[in-house]
Protein backbone atom coordinates (compact mmCIF):
# COMPACT_ATOMS: atom_id res chain seq x y z
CA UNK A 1 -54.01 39.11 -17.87
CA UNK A 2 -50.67 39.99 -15.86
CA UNK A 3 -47.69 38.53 -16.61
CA UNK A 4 -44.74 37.64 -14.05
CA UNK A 5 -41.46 38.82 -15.08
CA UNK A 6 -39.49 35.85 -13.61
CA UNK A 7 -39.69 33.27 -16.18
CA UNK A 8 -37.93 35.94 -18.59
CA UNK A 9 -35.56 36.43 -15.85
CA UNK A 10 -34.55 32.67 -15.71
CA UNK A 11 -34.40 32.21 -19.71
CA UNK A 12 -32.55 35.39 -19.83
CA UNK A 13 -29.64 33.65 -17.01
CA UNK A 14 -29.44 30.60 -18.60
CA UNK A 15 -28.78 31.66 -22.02
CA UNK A 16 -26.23 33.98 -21.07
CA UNK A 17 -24.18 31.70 -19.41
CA UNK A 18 -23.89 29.01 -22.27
CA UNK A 19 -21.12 30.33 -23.47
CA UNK A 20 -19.14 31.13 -20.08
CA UNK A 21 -15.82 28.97 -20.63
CA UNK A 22 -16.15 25.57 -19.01
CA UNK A 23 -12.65 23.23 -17.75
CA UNK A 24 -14.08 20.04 -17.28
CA UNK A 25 -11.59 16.89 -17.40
CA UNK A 26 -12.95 13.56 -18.66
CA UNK A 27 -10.11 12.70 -16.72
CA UNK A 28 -11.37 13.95 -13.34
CA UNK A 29 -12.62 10.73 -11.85
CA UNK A 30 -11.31 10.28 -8.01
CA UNK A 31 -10.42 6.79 -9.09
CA UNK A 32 -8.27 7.59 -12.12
CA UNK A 33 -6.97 11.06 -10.95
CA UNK A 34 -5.14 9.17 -7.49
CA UNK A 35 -3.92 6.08 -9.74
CA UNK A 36 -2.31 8.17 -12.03
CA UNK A 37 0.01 9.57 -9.22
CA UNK A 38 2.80 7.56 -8.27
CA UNK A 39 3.66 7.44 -4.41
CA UNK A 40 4.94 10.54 -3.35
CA UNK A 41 7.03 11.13 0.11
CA UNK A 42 6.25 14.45 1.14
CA UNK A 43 7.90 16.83 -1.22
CA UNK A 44 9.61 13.71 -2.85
CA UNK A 45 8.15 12.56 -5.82
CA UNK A 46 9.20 8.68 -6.91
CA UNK A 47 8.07 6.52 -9.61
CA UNK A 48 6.45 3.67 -7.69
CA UNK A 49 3.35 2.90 -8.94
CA UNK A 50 0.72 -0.29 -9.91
CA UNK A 51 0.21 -2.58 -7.89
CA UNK A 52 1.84 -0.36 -4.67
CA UNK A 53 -0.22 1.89 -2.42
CA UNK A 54 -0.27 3.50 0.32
CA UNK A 55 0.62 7.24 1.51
CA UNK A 56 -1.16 9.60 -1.38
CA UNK A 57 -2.05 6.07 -3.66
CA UNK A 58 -5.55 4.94 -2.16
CA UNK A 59 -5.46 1.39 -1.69
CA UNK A 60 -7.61 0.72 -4.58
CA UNK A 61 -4.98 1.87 -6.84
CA UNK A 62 -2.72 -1.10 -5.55
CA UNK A 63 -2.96 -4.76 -4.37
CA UNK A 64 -2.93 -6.45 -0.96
CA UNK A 65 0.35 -7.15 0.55
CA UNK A 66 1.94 -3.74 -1.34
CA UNK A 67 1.20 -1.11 0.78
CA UNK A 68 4.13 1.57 1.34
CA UNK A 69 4.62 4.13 3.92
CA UNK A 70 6.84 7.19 4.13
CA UNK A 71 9.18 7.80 6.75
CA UNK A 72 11.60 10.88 6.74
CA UNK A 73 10.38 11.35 2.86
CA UNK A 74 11.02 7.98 1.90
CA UNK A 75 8.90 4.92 0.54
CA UNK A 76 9.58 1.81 2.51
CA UNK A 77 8.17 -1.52 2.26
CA UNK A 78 7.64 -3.91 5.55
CA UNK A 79 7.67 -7.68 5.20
CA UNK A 80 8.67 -10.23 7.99
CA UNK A 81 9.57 -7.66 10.38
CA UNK A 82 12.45 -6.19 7.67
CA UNK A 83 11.56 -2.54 6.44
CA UNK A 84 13.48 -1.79 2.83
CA UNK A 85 14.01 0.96 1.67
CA UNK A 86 12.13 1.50 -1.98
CA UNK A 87 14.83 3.10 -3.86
CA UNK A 88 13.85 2.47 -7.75
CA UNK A 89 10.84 0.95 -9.63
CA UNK A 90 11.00 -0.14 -13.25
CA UNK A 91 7.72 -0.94 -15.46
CA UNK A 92 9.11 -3.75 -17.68
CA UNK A 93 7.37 -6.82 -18.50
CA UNK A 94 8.52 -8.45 -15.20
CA UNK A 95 7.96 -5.02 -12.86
CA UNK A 96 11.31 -4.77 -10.31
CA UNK A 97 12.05 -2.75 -7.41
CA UNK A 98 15.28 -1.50 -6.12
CA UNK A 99 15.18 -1.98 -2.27
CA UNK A 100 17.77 -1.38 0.56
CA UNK A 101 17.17 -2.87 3.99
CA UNK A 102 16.18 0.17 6.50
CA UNK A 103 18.17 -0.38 9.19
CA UNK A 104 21.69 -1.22 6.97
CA UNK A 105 20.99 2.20 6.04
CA UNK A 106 24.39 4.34 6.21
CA UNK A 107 25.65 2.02 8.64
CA UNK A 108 26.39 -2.00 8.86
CA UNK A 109 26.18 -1.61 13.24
CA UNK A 110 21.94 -2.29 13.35
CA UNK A 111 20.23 -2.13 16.66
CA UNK A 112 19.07 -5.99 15.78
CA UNK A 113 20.85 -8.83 13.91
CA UNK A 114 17.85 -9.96 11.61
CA UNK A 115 18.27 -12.23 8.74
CA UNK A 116 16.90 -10.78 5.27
CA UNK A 117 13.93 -12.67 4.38
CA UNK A 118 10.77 -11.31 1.54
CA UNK A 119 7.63 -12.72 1.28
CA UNK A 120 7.91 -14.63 -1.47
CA UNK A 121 4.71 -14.78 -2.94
CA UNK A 122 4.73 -11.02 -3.25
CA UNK A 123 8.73 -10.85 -4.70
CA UNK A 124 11.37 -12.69 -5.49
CA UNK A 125 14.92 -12.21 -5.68
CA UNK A 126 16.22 -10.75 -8.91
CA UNK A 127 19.09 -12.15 -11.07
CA UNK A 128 22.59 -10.92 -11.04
CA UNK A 129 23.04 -10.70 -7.04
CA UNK A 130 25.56 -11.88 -4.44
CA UNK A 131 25.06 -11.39 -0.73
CA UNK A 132 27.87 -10.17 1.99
CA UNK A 133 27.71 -11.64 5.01
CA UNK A 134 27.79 -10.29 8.28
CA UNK A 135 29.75 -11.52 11.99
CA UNK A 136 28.84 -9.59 15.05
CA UNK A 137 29.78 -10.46 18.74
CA UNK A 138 32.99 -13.06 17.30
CA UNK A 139 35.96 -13.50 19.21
CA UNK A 140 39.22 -12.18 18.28
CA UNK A 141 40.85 -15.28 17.41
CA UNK A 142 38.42 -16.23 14.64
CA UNK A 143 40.53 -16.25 11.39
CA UNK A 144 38.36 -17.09 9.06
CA UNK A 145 36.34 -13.83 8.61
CA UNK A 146 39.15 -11.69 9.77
CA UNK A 147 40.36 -8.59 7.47
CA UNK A 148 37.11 -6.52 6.48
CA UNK A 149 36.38 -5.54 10.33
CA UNK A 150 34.34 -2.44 11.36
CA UNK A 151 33.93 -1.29 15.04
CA UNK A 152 30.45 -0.55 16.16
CA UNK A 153 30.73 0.25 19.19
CA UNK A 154 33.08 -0.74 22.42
CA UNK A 155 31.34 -4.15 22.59
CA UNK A 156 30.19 -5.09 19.24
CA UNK A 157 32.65 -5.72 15.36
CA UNK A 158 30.96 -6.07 12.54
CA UNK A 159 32.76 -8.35 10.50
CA UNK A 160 32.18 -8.97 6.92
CA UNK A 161 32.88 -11.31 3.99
CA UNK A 162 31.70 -10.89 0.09
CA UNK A 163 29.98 -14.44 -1.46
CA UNK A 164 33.70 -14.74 -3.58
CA UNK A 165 35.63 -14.10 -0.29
CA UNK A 166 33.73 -16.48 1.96
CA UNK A 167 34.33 -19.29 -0.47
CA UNK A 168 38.13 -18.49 -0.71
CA UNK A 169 38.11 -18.05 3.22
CA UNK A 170 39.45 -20.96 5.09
CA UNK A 171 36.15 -21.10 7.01
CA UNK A 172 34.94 -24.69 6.65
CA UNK A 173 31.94 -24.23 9.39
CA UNK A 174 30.06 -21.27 10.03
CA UNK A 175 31.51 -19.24 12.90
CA UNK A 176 28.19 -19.01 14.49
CA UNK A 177 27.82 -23.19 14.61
CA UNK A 178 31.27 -23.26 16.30
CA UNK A 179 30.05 -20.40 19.08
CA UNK A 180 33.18 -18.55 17.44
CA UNK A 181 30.84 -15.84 16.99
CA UNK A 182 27.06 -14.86 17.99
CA UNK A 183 25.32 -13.44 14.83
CA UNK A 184 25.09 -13.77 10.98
CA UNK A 185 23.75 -11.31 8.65
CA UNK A 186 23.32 -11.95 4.64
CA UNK A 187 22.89 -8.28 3.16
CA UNK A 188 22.26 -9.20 -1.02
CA UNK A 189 23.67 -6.62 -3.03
CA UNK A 190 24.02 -6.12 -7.13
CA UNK A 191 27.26 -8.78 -8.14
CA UNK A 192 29.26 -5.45 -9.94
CA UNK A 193 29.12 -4.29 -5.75
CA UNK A 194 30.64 -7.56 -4.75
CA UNK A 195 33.13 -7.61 -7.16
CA UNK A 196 33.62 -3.87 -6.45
CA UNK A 197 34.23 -4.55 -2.66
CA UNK A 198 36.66 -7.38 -4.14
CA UNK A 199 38.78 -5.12 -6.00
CA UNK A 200 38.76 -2.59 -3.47
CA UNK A 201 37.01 -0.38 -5.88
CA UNK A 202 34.14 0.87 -3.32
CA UNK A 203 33.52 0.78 0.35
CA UNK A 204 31.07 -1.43 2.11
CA UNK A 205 28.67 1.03 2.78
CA UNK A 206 28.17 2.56 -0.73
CA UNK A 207 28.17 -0.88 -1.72
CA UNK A 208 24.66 -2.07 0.80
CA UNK A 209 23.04 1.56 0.17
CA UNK A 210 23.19 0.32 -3.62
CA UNK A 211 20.27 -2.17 -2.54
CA UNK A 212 19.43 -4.84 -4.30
CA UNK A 213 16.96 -6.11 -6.86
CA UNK A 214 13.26 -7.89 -6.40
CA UNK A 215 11.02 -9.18 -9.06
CA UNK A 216 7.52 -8.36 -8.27
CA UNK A 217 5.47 -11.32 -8.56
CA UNK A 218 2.14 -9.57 -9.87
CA UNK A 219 -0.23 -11.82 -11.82
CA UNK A 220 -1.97 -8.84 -13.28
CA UNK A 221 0.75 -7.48 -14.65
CA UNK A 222 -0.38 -8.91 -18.56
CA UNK A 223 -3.89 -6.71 -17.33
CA UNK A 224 -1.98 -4.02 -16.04
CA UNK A 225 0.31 -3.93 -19.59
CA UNK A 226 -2.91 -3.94 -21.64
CA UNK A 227 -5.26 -1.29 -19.47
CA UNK A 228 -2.32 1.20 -19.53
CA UNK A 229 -1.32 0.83 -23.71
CA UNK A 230 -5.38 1.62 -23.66
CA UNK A 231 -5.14 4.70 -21.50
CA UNK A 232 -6.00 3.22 -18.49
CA UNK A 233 -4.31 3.30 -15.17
CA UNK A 234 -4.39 0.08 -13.30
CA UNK A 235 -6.04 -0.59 -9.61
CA UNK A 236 -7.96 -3.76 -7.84
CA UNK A 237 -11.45 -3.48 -6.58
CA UNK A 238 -11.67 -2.98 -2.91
CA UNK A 239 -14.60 -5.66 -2.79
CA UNK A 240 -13.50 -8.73 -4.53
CA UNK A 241 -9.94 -7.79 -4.99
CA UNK A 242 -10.04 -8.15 -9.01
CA UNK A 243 -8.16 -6.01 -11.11
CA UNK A 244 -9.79 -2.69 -12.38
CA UNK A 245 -8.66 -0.97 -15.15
CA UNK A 246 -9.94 2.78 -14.55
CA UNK A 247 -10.34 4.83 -17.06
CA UNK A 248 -11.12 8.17 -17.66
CA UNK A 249 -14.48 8.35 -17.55
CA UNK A 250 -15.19 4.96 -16.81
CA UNK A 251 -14.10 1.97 -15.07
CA UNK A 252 -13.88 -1.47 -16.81
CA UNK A 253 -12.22 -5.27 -16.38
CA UNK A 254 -9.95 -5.13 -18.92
CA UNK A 255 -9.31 -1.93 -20.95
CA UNK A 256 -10.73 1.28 -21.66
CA UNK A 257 -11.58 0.40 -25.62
CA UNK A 258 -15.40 1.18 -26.28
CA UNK A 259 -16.30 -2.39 -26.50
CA UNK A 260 -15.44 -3.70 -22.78
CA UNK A 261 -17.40 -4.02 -20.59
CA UNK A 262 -17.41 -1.03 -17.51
CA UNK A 263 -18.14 -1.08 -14.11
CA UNK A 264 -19.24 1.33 -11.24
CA UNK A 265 -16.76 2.91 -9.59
CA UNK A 266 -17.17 3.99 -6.08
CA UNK A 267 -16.71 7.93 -6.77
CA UNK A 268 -19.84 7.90 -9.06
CA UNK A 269 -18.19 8.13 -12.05
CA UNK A 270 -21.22 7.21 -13.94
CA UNK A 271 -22.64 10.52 -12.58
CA UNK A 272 -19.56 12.32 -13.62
CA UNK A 273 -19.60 10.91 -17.00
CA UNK A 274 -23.00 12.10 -17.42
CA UNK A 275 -22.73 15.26 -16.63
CA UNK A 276 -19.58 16.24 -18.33
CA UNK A 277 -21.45 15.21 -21.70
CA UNK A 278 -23.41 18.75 -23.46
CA UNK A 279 -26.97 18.32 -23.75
CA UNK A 280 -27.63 16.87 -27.28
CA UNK A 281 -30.75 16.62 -29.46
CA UNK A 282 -31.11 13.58 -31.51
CA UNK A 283 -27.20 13.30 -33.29
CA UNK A 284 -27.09 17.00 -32.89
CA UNK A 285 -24.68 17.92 -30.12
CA UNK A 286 -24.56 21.18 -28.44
CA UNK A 287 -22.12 23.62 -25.67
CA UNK A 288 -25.16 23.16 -23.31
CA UNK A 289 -24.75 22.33 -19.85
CA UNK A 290 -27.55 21.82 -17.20
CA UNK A 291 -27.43 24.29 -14.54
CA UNK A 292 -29.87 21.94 -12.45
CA UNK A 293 -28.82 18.66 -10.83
CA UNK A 294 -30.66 16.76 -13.72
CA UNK A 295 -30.62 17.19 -17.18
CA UNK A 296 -33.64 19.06 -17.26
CA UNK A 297 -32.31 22.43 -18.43
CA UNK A 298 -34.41 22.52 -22.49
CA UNK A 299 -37.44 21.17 -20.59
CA UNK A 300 -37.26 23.64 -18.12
CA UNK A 301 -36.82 26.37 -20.13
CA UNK A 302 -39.64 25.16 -22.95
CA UNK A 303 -41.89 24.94 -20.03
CA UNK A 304 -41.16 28.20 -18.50
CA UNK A 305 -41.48 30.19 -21.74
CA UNK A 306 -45.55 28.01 -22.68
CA UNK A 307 -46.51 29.72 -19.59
CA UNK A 308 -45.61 32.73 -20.58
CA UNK A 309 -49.20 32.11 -22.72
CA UNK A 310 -51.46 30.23 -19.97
């Protein structure tokens, strides 16, 4: 009887590579990998996370409606024609943003005299603001927004009041009613701003570039609060637009305890989970990983070395 060297050859290989060093993450799941990144702005790294998306946050780590894009490095937000600036995100039990408008940005001459408006089932206006308001294209004689004056260009003044100087101002009708002047403006900004601007204390523009607060009106945030304290990072399937809790080898509705129920994930984490695991007999658990797309490796091996005796 002859006998064909190769099956040695493939027991040989496989046992002498059970104990090359292996790096595998349980964490390595597309899903929960890109979650766990806040948005980052080219080389600029911010903290803006759940339920925003958008540059290197797939929209599955986010919800509809919070999508950001970068320009010049920076996250911005669009909503009713306005772009703001994302400047600062806290993760407190009401999540807030820190937002200046775009095109106030280092300069109170925009190309466009817009009102500032949000969607307002996404955010809402935080506490503890007052706005300035804006006058472009008045006429000289108009007294009751003169003093805080800024010249734009040979054919436009900005002119500008804070909330406590408009009410002391003479002004019983808007300018812009009378025809006194073309265009109003309401820039919020944070109330210690105003009352800086009020006591001379800072300049107008350091003042708008401060931004202004938003509550984010997220109904998942109670979700979002319990996946994370669980190790989860928080996202929304693509599908149904639920809230997914991903986790790190798994993806469930709720948390990532042992006892709720998980979902597929569209990265084939269930594939990933399976093969990270050793190869285990009965409660006995080994450092054996498959070299062959299934878990097949034992069998293989038990059935090349019973031929060795055919």
């Amino acid at each position: 009887m002859q006998y064909s060297f190769l099956p040695f050859f493939f027991i040989t290989y496989f046992f002498s590579i059970i104990n090359l060093p292996f790096s595998l993450r349980a964490d390595d799941t597309v899903e929960y990998a890109n979650c766990s990144q806040p948005i980052t702005c080219g080389s600029v790294k911010s903290n803006i996370s759940y339920p925003f998306w958008g540059a290197n946050r797939a929209e599955y780590c986010g919800k509809s409606g919070y999508e950001v894009t970068c320009q010049a490095d920076a996250p911005m937000i669009t909503m009713r024609n306005i772009t703001f600036r994302i400047l600062d995100m806290s993760s407190t039990t009401t999540p807030t943003v820190k937002v200046a408008r775009q095109d106030y940005w280092g300069t109170i001459c925009p190309p466009t005299y817009v009102p500032t408006n949000l969607i307002f089932s996404l955010f809402n206006y935080s506490s503890g603001l007052l706005n300035v308001s804006f006058w472009y294209g008045c006429n000289t004689n108009v007294t009751a927004v003169a003093g805080n004056s800024h010249f734009c260009n040979s054919s436009v003044t900005a002119t500008y009041l804070t909330q406590t100087q408009t009410r002391a101002s003479n002004a019983s009708v808007d300018p812009v009613t009378t025809g006194a002047c073309q265009y109003k403006v309401m820039v919020p900004v944070f109330e210690s701003a105003s009352e800086a601007l009020d006591n001379n204390a800072t300049d107008i523009q350091t003042a708008i570039d401060g931004g202004f607060e938003l509550d984010v009106l997220d109904d998942d945030t109670g979700l979002c609060e319990i996946c994370v304290a669980s190790g989860g990072v928080c996202g929304q399937d693509s599908t149904s637009a639920q809230f997914i809790c991903f986790c790190q080898d798994s993806s469930s509705t709720a948390t990532c305890s042992e006892n709720s129920s998980t979902i597929p994930t569209s990265s084939g984490t269930g594939e990933y989970g399976s093969c990270s695991q050793s190869i285990s007999c009965g409660d006995v658990k080994s450092n054996i990983f498959t070299l062959f797309g299934k878990r097949t490796a034992l069998s293989t091996v038990a059935n090349l070395g019973s031929r060795l005796h055919a």
